[in-house]
Protein backbone atom coordinates (compact mmCIF):
# COMPACT_ATOMS: atom_id res chain seq x y z
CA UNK A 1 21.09 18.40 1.35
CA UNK A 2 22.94 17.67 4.37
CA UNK A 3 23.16 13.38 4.76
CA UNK A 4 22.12 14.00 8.87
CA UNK A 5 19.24 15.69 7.30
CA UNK A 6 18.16 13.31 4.64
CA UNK A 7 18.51 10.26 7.18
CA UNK A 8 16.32 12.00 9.42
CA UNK A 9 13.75 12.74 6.66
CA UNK A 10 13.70 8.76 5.70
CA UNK A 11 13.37 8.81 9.75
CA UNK A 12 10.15 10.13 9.28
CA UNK A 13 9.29 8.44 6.04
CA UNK A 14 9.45 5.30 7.88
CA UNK A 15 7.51 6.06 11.04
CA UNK A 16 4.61 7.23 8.67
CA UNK A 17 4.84 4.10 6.48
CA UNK A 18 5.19 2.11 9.96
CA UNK A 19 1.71 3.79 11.02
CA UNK A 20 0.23 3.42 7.95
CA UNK A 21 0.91 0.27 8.08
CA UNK A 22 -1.22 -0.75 11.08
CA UNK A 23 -3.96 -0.09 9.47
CA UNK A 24 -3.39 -2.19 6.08
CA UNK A 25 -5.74 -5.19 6.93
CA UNK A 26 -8.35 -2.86 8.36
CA UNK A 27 -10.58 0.20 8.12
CA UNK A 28 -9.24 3.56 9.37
CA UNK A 29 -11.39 4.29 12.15
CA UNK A 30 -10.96 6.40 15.24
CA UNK A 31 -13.02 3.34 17.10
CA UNK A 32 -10.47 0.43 15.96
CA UNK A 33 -7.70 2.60 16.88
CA UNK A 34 -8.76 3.33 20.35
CA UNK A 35 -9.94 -0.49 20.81
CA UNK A 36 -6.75 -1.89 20.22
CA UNK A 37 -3.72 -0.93 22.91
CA UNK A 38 -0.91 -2.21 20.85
CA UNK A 39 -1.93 0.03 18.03
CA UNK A 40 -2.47 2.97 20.08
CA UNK A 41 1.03 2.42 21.96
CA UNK A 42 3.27 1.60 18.23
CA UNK A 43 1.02 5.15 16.96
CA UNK A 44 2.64 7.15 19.85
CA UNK A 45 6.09 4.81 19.73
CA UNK A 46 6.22 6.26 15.67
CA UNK A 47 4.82 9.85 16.38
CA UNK A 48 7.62 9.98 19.38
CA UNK A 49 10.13 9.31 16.17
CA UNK A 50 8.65 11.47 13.98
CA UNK A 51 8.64 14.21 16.72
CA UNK A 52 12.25 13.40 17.31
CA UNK A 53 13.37 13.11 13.96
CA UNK A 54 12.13 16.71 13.65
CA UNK A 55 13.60 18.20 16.53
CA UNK A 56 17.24 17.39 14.85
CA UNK A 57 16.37 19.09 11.47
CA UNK A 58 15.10 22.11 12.84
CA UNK A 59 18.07 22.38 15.08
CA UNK A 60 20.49 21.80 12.36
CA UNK A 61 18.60 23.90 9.58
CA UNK A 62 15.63 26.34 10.79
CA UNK A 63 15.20 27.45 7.16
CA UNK A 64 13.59 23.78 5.88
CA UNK A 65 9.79 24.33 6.31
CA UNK A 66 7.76 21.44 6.89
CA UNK A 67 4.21 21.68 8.16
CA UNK A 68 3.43 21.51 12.03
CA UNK A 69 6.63 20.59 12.72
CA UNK A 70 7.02 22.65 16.08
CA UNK A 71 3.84 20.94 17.08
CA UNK A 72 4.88 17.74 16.55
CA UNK A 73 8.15 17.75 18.58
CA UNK A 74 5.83 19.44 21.22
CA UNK A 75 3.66 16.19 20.77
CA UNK A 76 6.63 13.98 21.04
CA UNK A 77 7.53 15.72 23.98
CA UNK A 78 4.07 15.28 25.54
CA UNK A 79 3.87 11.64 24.58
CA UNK A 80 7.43 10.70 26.55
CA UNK A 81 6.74 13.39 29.52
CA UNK A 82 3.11 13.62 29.84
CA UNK A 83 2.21 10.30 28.86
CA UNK A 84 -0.46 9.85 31.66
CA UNK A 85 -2.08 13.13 29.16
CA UNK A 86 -2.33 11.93 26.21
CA UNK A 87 -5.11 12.15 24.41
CA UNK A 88 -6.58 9.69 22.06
CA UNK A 89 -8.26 12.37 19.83
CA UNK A 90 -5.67 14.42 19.25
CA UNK A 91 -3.11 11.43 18.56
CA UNK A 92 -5.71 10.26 15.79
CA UNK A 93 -6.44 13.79 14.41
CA UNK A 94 -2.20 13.32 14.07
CA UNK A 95 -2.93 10.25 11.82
CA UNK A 96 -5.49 11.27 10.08
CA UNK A 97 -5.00 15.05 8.87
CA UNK A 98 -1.43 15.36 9.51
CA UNK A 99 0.37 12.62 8.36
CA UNK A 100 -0.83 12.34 4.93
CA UNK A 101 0.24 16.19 4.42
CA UNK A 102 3.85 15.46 6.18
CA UNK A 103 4.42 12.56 3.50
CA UNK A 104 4.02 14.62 1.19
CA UNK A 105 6.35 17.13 2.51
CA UNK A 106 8.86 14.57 2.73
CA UNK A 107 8.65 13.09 -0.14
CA UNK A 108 9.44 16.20 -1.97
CA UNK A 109 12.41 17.11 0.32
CA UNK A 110 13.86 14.25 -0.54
CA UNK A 111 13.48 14.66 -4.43
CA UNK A 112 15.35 17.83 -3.94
């Protein structure tokens, strides 16, 4: 695998692992997420990565197929240029159903 690549899967590794992160001392719930700002903003700040990370590998190889990944660089896009829309649900729906399926993704890219 191209080393561009792989650092931009461990990119995305890392923004996951970030996010999971936040909510280590705490229960996963859409109502502590959307109470606390700092989360919410460091959520986006790691999705904006992940979104990012993604745009590069499809750009330098469209044949690796990972999961959502045109919607997620269209939600990184969202979050840094329509920032005054986005939405709390959909940024925790992110978290919650998408994540854990990306990781996995990821992690088996990598083993490759």
């Amino acid at each position: 695998m191209d080393i561009e690549i792989k650092s931009w899967l461990y990119d995305i590794l890392n923004a996951i692992a970030e996010i999971e992160s936040f909510f280590a001392d705490r229960s996963m719930l859409f109502a502590n997420y959307q109470a606390d700002l700092r989360t919410k903003r460091a959520v986006e700040r790691n999705i904006e990565i992940i979104g990012e990370a993604m745009s590069r590998i499809i750009k330098k190889d469209a044949t690796i197929q990972i999961t959502n990944s045109r919607k997620l660089v269209d939600t990184r896009n969202r979050i840094i240029h329509g920032y005054d829309s986005v939405s709390d649900d959909v940024i925790w729906g992110i978290v919650v159903r998408h994540l854990p399926v990306l990781r996995v993704e990821i992690e088996w890219l990598l083993e490759q």
